[in-house]
C-alpha atoms as a PDB file:
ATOM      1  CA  UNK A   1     198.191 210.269 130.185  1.00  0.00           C
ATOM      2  CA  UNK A   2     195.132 211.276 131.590  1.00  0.00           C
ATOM      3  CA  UNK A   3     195.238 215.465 132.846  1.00  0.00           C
ATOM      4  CA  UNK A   4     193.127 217.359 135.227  1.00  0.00           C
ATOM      5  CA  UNK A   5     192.018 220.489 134.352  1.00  0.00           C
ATOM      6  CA  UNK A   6     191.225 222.350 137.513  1.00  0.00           C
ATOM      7  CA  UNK A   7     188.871 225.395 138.065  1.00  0.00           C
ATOM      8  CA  UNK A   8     190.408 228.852 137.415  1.00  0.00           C
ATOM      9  CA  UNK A   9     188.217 230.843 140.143  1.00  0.00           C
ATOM     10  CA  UNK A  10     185.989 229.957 143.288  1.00  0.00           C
ATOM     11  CA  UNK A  11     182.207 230.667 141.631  1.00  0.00           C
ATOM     12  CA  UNK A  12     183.552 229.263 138.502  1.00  0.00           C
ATOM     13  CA  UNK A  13     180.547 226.275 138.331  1.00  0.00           C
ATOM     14  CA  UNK A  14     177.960 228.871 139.718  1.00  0.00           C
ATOM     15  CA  UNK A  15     175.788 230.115 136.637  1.00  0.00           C
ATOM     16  CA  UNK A  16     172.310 231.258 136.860  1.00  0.00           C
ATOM     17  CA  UNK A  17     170.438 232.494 133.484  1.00  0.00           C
ATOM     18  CA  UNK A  18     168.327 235.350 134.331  1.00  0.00           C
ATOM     19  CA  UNK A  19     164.765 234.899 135.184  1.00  0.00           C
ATOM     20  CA  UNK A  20     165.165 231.308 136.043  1.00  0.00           C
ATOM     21  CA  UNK A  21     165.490 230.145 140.129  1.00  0.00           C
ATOM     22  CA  UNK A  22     167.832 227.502 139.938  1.00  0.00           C
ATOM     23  CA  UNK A  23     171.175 227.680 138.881  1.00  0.00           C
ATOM     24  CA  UNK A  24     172.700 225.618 136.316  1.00  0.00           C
ATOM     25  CA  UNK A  25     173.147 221.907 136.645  1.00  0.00           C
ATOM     26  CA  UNK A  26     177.011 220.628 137.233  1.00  0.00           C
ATOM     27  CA  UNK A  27     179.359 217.797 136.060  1.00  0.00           C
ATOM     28  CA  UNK A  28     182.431 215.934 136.352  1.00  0.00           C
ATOM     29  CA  UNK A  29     183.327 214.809 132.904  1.00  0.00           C
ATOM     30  CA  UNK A  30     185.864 212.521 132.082  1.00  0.00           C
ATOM     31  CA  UNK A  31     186.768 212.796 128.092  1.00  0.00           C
ATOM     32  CA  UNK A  32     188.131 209.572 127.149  1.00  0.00           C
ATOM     33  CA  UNK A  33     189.748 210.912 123.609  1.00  0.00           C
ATOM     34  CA  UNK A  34     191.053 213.731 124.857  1.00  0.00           C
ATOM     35  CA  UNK A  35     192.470 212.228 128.042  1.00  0.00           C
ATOM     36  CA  UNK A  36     191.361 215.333 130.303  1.00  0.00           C
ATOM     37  CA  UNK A  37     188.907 214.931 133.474  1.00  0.00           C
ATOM     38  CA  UNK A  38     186.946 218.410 134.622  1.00  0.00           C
ATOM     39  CA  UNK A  39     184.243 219.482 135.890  1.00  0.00           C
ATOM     40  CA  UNK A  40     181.395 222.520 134.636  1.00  0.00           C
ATOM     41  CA  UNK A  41     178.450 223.738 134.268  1.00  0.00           C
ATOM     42  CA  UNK A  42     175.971 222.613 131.980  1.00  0.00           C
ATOM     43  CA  UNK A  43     174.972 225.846 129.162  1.00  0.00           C
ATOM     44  CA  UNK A  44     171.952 223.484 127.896  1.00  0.00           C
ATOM     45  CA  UNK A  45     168.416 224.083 129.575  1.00  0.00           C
ATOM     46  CA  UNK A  46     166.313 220.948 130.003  1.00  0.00           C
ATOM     47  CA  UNK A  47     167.659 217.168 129.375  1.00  0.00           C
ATOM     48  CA  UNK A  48     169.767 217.930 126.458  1.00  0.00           C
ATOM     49  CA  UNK A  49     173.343 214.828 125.843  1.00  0.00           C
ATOM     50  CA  UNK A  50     175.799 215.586 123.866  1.00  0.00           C
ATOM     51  CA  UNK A  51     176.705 213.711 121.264  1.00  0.00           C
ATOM     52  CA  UNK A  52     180.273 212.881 123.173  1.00  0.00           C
ATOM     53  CA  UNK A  53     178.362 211.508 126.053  1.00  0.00           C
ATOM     54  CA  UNK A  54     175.417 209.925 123.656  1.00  0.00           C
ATOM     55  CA  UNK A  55     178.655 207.413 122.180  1.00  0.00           C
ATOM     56  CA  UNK A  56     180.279 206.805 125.178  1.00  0.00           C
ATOM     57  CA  UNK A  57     183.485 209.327 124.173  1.00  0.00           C
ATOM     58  CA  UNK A  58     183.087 210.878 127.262  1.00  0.00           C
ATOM     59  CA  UNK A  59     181.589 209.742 130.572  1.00  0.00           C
ATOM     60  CA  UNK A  60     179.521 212.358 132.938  1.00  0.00           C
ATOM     61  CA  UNK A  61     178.591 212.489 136.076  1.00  0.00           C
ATOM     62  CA  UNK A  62     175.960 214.714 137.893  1.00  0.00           C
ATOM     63  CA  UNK A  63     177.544 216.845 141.129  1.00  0.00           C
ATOM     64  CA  UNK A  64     175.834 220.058 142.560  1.00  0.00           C
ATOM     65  CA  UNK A  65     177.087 223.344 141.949  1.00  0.00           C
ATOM     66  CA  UNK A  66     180.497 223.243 144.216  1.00  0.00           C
ATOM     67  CA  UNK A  67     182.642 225.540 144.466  1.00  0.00           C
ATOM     68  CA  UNK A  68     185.967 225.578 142.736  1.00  0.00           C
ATOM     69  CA  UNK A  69     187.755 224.546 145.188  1.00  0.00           C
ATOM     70  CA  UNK A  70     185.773 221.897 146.223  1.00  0.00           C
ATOM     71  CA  UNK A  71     185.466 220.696 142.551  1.00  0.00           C
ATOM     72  CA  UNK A  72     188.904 220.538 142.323  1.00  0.00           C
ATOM     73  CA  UNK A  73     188.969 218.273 145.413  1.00  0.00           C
ATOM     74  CA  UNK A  74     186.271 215.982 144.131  1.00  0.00           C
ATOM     75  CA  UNK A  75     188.848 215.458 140.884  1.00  0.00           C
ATOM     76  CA  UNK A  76     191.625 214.749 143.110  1.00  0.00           C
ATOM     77  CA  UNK A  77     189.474 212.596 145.187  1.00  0.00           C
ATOM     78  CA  UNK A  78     188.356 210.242 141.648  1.00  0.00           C
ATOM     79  CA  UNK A  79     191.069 210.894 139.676  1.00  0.00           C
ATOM     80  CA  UNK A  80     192.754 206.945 140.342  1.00  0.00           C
ATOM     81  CA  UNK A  81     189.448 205.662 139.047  1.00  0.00           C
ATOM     82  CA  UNK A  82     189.133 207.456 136.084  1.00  0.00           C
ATOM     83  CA  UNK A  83     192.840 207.464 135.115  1.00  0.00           C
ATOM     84  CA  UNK A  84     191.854 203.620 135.209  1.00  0.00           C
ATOM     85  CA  UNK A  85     189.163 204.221 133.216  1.00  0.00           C
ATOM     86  CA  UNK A  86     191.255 206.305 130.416  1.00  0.00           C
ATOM     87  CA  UNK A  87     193.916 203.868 130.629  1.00  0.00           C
ATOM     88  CA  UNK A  88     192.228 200.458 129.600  1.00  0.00           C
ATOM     89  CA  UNK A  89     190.858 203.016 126.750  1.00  0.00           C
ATOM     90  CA  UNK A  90     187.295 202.521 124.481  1.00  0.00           C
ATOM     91  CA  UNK A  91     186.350 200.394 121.747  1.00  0.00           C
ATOM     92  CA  UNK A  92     184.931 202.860 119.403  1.00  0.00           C
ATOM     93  CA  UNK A  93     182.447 201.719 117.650  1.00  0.00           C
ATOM     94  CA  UNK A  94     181.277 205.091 115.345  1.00  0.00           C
ATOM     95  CA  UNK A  95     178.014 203.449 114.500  1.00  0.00           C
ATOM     96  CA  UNK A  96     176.848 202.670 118.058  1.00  0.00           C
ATOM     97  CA  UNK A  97     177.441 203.447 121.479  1.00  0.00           C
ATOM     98  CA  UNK A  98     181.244 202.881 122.108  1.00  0.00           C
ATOM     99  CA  UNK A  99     181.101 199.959 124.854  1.00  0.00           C
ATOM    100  CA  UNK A 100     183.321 199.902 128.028  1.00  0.00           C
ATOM    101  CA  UNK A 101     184.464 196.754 129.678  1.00  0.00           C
ATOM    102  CA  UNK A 102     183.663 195.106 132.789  1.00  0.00           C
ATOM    103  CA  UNK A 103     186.162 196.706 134.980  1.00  0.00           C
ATOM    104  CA  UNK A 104     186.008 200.143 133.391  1.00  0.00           C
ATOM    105  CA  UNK A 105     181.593 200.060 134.182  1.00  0.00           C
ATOM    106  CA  UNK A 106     182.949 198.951 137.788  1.00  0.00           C
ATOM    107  CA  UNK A 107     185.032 201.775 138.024  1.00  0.00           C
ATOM    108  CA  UNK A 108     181.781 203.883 136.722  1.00  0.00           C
ATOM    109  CA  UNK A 109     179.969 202.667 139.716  1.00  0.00           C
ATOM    110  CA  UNK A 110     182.953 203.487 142.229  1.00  0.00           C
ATOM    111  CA  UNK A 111     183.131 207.572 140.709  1.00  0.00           C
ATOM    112  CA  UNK A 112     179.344 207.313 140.990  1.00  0.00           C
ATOM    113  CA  UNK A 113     179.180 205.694 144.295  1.00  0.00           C
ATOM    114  CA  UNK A 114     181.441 208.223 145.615  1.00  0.00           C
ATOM    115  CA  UNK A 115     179.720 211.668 144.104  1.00  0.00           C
ATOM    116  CA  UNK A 116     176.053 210.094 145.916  1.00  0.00           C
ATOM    117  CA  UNK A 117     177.638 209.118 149.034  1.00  0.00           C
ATOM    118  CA  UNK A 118     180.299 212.097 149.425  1.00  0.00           C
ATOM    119  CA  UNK A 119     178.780 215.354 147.641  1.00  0.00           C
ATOM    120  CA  UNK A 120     177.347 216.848 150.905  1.00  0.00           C
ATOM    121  CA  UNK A 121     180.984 216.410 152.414  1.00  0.00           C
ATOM    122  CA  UNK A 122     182.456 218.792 149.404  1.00  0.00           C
ATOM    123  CA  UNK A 123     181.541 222.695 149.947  1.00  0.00           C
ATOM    124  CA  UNK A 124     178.596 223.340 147.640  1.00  0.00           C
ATOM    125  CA  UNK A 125     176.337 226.642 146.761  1.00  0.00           C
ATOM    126  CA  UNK A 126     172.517 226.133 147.741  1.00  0.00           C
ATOM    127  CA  UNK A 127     169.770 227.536 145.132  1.00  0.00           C
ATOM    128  CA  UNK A 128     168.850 230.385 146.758  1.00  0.00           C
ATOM    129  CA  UNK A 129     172.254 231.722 147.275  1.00  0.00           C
ATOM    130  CA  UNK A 130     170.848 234.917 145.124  1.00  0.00           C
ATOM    131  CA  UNK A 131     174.405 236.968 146.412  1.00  0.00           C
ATOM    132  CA  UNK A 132     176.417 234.638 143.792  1.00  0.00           C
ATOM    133  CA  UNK A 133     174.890 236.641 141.075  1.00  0.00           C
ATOM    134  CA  UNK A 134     177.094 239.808 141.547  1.00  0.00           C
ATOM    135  CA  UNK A 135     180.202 238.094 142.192  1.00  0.00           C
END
């Protein structure tokens, strides 16, 4: 049974390391062995994948920094899909990438379809919203 694990506080995606302008890229993140769908902030600076994302254990999607109730919305709003997704499970394949099947890649397209289409609609912080840091 796939779970949602929600945001605990509003500014809970909102990280900025000091000295740099931008605050830290976001996610949704559906982990397909653990069977829980959240979204964060990403700690690494630059391009970095994680291994779980690398082999297909988990799937990720890019979202801006939104707030946590917002982010919790956005799960709400995809969790059908991805439950879908969990359900039909992975082939995993610890050598290669683990592959996912036809429907599960078209319900890829329909979480990433909605995140391009929708993410202005969900309440989001901007980069130069400098106040966030002493919340």
């Amino acid at each position: 049974m796939l779970k949602i694990q929600k945001t605990d506080y509003v500014n809970e995606l909102y990280h900025k390391y000091p000295g740099r302008q931008n605050c830290q890229p976001c996610y949704v993140e559906l982990d397909l062995r653990e069977g829980i769908l959240y979204t964060d902030w990403n700690a690494e600076i630059g391009n970095a994948v994680p291994m779980d994302v690398y082999k297909s254990f988990a799937l990720r999607w890019t979202i801006p920094c939104l707030t946590g109730y917002a982010a919790d919305e956005l799960l709400d709003n995809i969790f059908e899909w991805a439950k879908n997704i969990y359900d039909e499970g992975i082939n995993i394949n610890l050598h290669g990438n683990n592959i996912l099947s036809e429907d599960q890649l078209s319900l890829v397209a329909k979480i990433e379809q909605h995140i391009a289409e929708n993410w202005h609609n969900y309440e989001h912080y901007e980069d130069d919203d400098d106040d966030m840091d002493d919340e």
